[in-house]
N, C-alpha and C. Protein backbone atom coordinates (compact mmCIF):
# COMPACT_ATOMS: atom_id res chain seq x y z
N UNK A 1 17.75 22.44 20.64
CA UNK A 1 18.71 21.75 19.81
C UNK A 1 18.66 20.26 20.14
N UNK A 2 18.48 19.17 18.80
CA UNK A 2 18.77 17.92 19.36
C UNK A 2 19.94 17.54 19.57
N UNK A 3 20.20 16.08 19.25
CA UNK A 3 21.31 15.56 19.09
C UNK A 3 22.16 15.51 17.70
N UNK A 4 23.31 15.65 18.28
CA UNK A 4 24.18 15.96 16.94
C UNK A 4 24.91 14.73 16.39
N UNK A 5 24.62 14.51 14.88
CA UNK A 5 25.06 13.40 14.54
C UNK A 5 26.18 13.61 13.49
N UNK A 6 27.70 12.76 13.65
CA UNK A 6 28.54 13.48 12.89
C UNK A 6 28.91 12.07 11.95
N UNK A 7 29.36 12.58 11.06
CA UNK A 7 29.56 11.67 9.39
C UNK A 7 30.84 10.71 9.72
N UNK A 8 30.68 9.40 9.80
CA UNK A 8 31.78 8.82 9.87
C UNK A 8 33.18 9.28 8.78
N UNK A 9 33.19 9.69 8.18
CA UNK A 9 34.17 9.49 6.86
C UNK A 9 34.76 11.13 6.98
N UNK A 10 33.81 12.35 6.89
CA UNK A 10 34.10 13.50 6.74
C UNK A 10 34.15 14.36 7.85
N UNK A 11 33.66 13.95 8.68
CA UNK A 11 33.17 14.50 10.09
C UNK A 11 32.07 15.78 10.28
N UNK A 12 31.52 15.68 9.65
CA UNK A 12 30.79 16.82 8.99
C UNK A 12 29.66 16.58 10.21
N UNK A 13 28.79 17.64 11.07
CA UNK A 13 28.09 17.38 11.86
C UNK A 13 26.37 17.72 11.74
N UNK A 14 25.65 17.41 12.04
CA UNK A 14 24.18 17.59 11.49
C UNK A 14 23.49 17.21 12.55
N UNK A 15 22.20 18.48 12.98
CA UNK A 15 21.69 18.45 14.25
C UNK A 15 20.62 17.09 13.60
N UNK A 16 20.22 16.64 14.57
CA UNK A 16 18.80 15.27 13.98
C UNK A 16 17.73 16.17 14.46
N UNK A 17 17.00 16.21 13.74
CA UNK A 17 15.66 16.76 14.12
C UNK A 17 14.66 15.57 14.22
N UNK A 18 13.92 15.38 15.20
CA UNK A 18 13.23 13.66 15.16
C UNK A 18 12.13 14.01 13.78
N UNK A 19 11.66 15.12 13.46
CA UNK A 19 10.29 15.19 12.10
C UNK A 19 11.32 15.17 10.97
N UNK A 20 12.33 15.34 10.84
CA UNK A 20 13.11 14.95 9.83
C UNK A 20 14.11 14.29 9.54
N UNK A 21 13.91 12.63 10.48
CA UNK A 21 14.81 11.55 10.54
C UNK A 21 13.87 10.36 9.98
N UNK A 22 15.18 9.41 10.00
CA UNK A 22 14.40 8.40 9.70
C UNK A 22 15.56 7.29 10.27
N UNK A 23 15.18 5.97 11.45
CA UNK A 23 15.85 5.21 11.75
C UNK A 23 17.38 5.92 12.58
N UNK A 24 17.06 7.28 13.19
CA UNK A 24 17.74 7.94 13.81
C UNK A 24 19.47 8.38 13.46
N UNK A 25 18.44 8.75 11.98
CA UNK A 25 19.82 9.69 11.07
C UNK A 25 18.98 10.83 10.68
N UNK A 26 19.83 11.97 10.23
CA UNK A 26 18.85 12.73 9.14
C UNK A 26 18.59 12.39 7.72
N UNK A 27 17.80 12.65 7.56
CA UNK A 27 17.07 12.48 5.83
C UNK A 27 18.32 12.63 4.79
N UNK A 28 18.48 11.91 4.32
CA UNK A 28 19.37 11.24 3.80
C UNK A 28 20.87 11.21 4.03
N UNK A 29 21.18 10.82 5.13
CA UNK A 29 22.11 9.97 5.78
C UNK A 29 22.10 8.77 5.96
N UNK A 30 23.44 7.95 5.52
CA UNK A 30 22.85 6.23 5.61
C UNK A 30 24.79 6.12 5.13
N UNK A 31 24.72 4.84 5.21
CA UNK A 31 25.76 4.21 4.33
C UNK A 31 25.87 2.73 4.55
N UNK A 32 26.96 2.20 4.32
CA UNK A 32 27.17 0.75 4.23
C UNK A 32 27.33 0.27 6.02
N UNK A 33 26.86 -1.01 6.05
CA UNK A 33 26.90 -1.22 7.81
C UNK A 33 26.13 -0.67 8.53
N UNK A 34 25.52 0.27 8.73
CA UNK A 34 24.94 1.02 9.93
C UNK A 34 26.18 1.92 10.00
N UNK A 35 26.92 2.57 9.36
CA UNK A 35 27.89 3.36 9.73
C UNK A 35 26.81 5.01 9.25
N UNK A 36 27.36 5.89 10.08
CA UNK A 36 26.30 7.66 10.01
C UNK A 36 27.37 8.58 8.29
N UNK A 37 26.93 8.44 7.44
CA UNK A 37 27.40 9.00 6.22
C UNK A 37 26.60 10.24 5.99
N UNK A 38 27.42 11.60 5.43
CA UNK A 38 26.46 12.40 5.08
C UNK A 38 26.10 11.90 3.63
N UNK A 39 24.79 13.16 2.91
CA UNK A 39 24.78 12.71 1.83
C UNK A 39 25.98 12.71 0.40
N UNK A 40 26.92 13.97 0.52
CA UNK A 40 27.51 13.64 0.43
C UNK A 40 28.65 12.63 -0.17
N UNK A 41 29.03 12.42 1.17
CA UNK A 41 30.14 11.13 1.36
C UNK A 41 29.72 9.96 0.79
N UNK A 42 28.04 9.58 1.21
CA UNK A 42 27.26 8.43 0.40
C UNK A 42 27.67 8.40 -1.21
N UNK A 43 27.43 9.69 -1.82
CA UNK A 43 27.41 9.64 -3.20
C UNK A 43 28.65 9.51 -3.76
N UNK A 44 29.43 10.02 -3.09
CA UNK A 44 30.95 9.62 -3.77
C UNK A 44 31.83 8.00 -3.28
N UNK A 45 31.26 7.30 -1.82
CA UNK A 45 30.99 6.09 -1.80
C UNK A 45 30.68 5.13 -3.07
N UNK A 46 28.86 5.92 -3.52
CA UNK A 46 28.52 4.86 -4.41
C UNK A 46 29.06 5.20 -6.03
N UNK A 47 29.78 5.93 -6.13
CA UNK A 47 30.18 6.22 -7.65
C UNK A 47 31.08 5.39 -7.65
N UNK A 48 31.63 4.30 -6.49
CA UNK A 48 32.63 3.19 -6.72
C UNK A 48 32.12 2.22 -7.77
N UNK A 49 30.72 1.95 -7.78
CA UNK A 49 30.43 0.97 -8.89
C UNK A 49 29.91 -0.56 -8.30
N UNK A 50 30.73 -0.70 -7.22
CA UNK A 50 30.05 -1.51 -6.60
C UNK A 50 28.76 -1.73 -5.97
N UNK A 51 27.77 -2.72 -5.86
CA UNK A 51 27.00 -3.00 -5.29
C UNK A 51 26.22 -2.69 -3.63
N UNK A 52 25.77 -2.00 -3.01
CA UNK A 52 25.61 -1.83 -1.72
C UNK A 52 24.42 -2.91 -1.22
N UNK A 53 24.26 -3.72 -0.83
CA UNK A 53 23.02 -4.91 -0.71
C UNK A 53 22.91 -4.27 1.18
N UNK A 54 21.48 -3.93 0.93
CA UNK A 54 20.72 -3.43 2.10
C UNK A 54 21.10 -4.41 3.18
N UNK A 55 21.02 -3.82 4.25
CA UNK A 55 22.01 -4.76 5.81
C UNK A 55 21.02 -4.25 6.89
N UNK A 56 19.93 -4.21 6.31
CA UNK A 56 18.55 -4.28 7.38
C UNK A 56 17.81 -5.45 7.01
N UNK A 57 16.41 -4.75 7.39
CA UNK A 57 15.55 -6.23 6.75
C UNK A 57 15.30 -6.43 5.37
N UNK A 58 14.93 -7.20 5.14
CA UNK A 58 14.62 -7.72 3.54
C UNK A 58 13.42 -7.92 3.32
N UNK A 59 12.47 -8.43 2.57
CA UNK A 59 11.15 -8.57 2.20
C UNK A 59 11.74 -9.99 1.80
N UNK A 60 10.59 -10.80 1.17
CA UNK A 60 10.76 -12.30 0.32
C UNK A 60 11.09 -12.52 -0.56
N UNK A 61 11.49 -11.60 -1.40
CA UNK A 61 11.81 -11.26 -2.90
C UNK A 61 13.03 -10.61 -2.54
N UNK A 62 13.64 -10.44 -1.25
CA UNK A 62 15.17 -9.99 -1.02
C UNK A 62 15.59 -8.89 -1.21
N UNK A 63 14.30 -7.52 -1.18
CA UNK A 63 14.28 -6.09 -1.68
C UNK A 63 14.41 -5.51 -0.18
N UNK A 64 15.64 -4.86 0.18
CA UNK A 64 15.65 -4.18 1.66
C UNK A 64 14.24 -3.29 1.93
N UNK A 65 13.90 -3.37 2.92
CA UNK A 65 12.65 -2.80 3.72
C UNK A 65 13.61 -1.96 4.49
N UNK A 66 12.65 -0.51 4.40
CA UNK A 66 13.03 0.48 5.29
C UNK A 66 11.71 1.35 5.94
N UNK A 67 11.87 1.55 7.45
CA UNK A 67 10.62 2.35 7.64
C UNK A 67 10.54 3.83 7.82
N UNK A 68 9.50 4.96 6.94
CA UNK A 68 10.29 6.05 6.55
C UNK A 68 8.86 6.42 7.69
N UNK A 69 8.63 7.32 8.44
CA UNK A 69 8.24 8.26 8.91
C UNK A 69 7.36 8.90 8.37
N UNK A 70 5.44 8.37 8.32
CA UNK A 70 4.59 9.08 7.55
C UNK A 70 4.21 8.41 6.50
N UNK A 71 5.12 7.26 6.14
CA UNK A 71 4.22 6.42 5.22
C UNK A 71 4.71 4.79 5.42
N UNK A 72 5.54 4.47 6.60
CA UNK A 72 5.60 3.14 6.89
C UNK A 72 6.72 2.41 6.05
N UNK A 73 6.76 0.97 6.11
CA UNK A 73 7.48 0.67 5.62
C UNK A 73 7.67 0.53 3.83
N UNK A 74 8.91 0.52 3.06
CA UNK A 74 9.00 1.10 2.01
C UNK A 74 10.18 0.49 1.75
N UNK A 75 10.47 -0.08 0.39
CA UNK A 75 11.42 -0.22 -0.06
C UNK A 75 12.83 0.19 -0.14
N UNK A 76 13.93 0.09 0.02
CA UNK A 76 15.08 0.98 0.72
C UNK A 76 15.60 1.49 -0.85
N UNK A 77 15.52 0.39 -1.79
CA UNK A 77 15.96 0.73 -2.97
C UNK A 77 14.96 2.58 -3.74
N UNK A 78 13.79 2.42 -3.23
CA UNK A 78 12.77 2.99 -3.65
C UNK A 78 13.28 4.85 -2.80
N UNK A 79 13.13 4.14 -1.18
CA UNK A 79 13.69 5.66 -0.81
C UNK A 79 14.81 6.15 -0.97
N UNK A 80 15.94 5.56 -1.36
CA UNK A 80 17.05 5.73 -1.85
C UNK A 80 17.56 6.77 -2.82
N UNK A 81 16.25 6.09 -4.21
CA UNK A 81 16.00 6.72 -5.26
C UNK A 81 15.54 8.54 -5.37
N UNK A 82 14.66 8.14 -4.25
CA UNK A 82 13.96 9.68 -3.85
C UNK A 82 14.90 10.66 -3.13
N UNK A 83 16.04 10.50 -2.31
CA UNK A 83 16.72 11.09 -1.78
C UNK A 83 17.96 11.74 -2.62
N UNK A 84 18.25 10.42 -3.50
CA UNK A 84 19.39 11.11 -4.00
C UNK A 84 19.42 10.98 -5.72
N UNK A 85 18.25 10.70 -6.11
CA UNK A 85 18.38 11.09 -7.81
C UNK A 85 16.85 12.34 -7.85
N UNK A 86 15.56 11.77 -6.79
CA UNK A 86 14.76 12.87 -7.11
C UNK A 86 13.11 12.22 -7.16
N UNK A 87 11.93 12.59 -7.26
CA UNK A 87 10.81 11.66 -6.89
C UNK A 87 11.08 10.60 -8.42
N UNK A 88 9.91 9.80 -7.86
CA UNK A 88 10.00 8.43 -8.63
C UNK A 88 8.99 9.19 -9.55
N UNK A 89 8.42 8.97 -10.58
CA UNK A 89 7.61 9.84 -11.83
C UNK A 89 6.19 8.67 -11.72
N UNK A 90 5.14 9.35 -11.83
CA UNK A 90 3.89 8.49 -11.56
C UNK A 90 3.87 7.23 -12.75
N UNK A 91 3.72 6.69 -12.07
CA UNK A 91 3.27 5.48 -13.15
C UNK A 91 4.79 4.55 -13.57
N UNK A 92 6.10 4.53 -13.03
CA UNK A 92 7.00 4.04 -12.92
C UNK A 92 7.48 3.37 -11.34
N UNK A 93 8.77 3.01 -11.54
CA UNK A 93 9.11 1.85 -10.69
C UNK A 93 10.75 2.20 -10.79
N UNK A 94 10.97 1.37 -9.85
CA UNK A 94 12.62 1.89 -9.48
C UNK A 94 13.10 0.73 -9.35
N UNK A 95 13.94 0.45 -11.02
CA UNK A 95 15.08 -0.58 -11.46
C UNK A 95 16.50 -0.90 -10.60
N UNK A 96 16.78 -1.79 -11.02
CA UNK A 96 17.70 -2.49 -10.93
C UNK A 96 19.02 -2.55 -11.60
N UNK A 97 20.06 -1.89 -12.30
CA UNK A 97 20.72 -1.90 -13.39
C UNK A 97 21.46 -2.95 -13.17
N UNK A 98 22.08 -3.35 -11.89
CA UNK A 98 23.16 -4.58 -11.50
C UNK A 98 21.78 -5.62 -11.26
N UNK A 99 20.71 -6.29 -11.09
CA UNK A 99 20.21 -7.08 -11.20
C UNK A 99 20.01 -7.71 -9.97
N UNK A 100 20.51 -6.58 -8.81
CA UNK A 100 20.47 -7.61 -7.26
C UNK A 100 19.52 -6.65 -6.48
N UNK A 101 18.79 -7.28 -6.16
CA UNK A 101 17.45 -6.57 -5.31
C UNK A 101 17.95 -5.82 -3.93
N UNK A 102 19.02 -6.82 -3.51
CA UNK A 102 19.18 -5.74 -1.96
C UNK A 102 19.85 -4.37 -2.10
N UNK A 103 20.30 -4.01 -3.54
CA UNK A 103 20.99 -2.98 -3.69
C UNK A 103 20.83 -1.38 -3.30
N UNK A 104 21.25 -1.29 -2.91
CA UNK A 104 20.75 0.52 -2.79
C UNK A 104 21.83 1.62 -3.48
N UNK A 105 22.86 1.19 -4.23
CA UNK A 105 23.77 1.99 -4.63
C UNK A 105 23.01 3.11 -5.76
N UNK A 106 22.70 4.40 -5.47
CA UNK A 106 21.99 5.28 -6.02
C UNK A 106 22.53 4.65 -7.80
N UNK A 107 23.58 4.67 -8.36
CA UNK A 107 24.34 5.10 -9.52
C UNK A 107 23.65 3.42 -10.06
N UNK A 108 23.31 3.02 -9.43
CA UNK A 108 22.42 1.24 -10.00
C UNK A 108 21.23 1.16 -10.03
N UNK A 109 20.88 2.44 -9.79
CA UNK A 109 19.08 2.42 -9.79
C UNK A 109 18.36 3.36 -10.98
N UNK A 110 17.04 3.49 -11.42
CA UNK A 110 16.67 3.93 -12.45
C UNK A 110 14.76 3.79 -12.45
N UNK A 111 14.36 4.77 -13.30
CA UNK A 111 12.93 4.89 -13.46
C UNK A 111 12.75 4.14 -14.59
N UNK A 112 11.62 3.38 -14.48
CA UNK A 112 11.02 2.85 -15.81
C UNK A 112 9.89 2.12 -15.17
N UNK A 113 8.99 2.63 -16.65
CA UNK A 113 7.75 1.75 -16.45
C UNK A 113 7.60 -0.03 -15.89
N UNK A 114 6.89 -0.63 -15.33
CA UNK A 114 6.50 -1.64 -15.27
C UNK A 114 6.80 -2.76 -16.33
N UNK A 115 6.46 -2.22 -17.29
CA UNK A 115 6.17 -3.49 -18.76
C UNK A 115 7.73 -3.23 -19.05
N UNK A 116 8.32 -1.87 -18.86
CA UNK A 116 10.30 -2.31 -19.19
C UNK A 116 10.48 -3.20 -18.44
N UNK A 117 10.30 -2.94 -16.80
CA UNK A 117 10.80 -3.44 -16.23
C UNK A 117 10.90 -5.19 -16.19
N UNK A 118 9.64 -5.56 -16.63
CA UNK A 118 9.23 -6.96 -16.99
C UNK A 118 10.16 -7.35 -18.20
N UNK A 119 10.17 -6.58 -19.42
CA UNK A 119 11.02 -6.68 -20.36
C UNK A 119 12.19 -7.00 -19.99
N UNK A 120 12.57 -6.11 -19.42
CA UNK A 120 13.82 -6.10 -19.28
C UNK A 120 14.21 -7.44 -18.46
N UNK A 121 13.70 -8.13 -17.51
CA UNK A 121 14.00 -9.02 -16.95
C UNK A 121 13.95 -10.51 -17.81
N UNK A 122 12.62 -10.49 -18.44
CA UNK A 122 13.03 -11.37 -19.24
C UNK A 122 14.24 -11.75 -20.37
N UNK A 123 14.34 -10.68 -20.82
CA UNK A 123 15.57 -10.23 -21.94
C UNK A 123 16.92 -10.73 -21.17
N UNK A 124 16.70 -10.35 -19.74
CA UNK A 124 18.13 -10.95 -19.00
C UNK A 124 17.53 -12.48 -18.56
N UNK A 125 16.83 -13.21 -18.50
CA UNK A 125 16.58 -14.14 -18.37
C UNK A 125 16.26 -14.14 -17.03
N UNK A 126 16.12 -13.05 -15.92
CA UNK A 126 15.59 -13.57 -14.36
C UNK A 126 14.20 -13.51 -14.34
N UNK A 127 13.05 -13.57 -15.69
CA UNK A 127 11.81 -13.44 -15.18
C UNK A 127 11.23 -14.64 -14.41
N UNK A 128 10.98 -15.12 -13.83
CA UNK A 128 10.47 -16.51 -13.65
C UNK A 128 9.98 -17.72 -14.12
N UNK A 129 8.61 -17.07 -15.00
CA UNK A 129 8.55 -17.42 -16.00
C UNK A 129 9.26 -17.91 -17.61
N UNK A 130 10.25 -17.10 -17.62
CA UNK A 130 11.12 -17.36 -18.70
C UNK A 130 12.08 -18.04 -18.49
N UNK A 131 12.24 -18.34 -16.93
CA UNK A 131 13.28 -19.62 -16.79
C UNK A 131 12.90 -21.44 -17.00
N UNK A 132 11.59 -21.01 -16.63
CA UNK A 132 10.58 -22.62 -17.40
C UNK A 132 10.97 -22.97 -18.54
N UNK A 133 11.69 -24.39 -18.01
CA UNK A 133 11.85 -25.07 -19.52
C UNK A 133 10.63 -25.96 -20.02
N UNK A 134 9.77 -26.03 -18.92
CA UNK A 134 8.54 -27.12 -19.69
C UNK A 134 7.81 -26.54 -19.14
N UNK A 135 6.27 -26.96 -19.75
CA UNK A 135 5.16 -26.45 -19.68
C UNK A 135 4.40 -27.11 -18.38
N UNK A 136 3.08 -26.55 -17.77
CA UNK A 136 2.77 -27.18 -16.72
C UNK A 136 2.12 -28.28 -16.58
N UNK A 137 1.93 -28.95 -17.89
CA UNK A 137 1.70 -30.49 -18.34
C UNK A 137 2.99 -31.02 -18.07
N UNK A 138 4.17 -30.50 -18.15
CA UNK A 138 5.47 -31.22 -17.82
C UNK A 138 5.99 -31.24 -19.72
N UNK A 139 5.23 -31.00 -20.69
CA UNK A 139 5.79 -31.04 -21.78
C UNK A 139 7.29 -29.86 -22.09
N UNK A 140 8.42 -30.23 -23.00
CA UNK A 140 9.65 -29.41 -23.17
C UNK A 140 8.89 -28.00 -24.00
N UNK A 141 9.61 -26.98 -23.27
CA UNK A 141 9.91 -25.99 -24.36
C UNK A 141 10.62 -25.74 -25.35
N UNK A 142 10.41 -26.47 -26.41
CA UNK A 142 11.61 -26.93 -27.40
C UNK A 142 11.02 -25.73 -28.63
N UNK A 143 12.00 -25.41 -29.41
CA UNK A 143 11.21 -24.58 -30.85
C UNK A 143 10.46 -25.35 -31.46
N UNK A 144 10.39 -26.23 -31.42
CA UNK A 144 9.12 -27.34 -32.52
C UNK A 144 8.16 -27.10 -31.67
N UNK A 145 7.94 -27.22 -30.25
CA UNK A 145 6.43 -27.49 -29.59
C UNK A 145 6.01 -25.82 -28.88
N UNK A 146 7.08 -24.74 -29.18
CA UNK A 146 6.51 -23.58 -28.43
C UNK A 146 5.83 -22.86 -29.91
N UNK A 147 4.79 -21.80 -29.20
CA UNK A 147 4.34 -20.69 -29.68
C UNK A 147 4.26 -19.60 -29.29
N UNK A 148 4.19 -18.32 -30.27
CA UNK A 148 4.04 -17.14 -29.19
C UNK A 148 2.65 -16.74 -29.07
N UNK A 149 2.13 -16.16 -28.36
CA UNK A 149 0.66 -15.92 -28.41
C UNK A 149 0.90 -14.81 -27.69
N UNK A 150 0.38 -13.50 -27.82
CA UNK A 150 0.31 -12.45 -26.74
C UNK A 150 1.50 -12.00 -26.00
N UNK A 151 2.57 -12.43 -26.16
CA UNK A 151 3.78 -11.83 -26.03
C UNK A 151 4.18 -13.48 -25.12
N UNK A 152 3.59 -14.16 -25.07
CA UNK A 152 3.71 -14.93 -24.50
C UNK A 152 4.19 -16.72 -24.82
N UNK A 153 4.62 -17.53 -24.02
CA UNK A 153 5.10 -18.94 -24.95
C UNK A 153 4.22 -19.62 -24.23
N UNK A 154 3.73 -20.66 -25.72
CA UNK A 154 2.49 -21.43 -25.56
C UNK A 154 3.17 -23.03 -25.90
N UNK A 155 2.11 -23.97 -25.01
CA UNK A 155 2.96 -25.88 -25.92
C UNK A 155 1.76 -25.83 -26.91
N UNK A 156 2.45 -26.01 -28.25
CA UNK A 156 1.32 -26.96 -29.08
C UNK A 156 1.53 -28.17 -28.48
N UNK A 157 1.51 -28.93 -28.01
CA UNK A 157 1.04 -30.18 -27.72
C UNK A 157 -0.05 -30.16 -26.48
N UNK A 158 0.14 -29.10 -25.67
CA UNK A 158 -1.35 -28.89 -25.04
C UNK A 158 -2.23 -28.50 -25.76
N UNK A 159 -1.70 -27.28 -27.05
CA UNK A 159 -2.92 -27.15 -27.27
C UNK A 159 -3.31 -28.05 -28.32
N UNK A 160 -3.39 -28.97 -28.99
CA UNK A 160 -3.09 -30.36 -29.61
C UNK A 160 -3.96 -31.16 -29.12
N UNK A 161 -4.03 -31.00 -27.33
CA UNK A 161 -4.54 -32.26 -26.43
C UNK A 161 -6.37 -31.22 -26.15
N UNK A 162 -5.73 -29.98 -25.92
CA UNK A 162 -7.28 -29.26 -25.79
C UNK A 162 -7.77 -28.96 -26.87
N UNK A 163 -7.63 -29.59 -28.10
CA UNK A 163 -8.51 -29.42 -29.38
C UNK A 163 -9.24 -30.49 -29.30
N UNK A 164 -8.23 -31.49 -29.07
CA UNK A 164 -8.86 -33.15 -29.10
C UNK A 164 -10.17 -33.15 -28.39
N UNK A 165 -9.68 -32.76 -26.92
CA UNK A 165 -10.92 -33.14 -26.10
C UNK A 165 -12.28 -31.96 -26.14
N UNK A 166 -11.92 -31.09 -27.33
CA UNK A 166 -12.86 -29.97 -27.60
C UNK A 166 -13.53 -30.89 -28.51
N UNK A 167 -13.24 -31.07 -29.55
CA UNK A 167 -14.15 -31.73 -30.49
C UNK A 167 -14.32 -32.67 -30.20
N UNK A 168 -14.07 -34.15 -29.45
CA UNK A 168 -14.56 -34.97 -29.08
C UNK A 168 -15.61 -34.72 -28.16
N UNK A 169 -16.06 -33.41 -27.18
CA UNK A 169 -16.87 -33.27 -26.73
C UNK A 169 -18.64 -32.74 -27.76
N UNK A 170 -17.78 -31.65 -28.64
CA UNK A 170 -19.00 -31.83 -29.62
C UNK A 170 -19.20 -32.93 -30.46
N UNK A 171 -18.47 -34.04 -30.63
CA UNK A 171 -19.20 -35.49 -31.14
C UNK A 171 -19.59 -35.85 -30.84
N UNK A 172 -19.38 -36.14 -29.35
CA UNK A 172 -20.54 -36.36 -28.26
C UNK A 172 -21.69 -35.75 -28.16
N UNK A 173 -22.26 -34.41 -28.45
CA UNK A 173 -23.54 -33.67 -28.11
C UNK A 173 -24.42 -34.05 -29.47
N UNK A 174 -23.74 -33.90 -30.61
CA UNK A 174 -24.06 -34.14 -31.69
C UNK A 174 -25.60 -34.98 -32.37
């Protein structure tokens, strides 16, 4: 028998088995703080609605890092997902619904492809790209000088300046 770890909130007790822990809880036990939650208690925690922003490490992009046992370190939002809604589906990614990366509140997270997920960010305006108001000539993104091309916003006035120096180069060869 290992050590017995009991639920702050319910008191509910659960042997730790070390092949089926992670960060010296059992598989899916966690909560806000470093406090020992069963699963549970977690889920009726996060049906508050509020936000839970990961209170370990972070990555650079401000997405909690967690290290799971067998495959290293991993997104906290990501194992989160797997514990308490179910695996992530191939070829998807695990959203954001409140828009804050350190989050781990199960009831704020979600599957969707890549290209939603991009969508979707732009549509809310946090893509990076879509927060550029000028182009990397320094010209405005105004509706007179943008275009769309490929899902994408283009300056006519660059491309204006790279026509110029296109055909002035074939007058030159000429």
């Amino acid at each position: 028998m290992g050590k017995l770890i009991k639920c702050d909130r319910c008191g509910a007790e659960q042997d730790l088995v070390p092949a089926e822990s992670e960060a010296g809880r059992p598989l899916g036990w966690m909560g806000k703080g470093g406090s020992d939650v069963c699963p549970d208690c977690f889920l009726e925690e996060a049906a508050g609605g509020e936000c839970w922003p990961w209170d370990g490490h972070l990555s650079t992009m401000g997405y909690g890092i967690v290290w799971v046992r067998g495959e290293g370190d991993k997104a906290a939002h990501r194992r989160v997902y797997e514990l308490y809604i179910g695996p992530i589906p191939d070829g998807f990614v695990v959203c954001h619904g409140c828009d804050n990366p350190p989050c781990c509140n199960p009831f704020h997270l979600g599957a969707a492809t890549m290209a939603d997920n991009i969508q979707d960010s732009v549509r809310r305006g946090r893509h990076a790209w879509a927060k550029r108001t000028h182009c990397p000539a320094g010209h405005s993104y105004t509706e007179e000088n943008t275009y769309r091309y490929k899902g994408t916003r283009r300056c006519r006035e660059c491309g204006r300046v790279r026509d110029r120096r296109r055909y002035a180069m074939k007058g030159a060869t000429v």
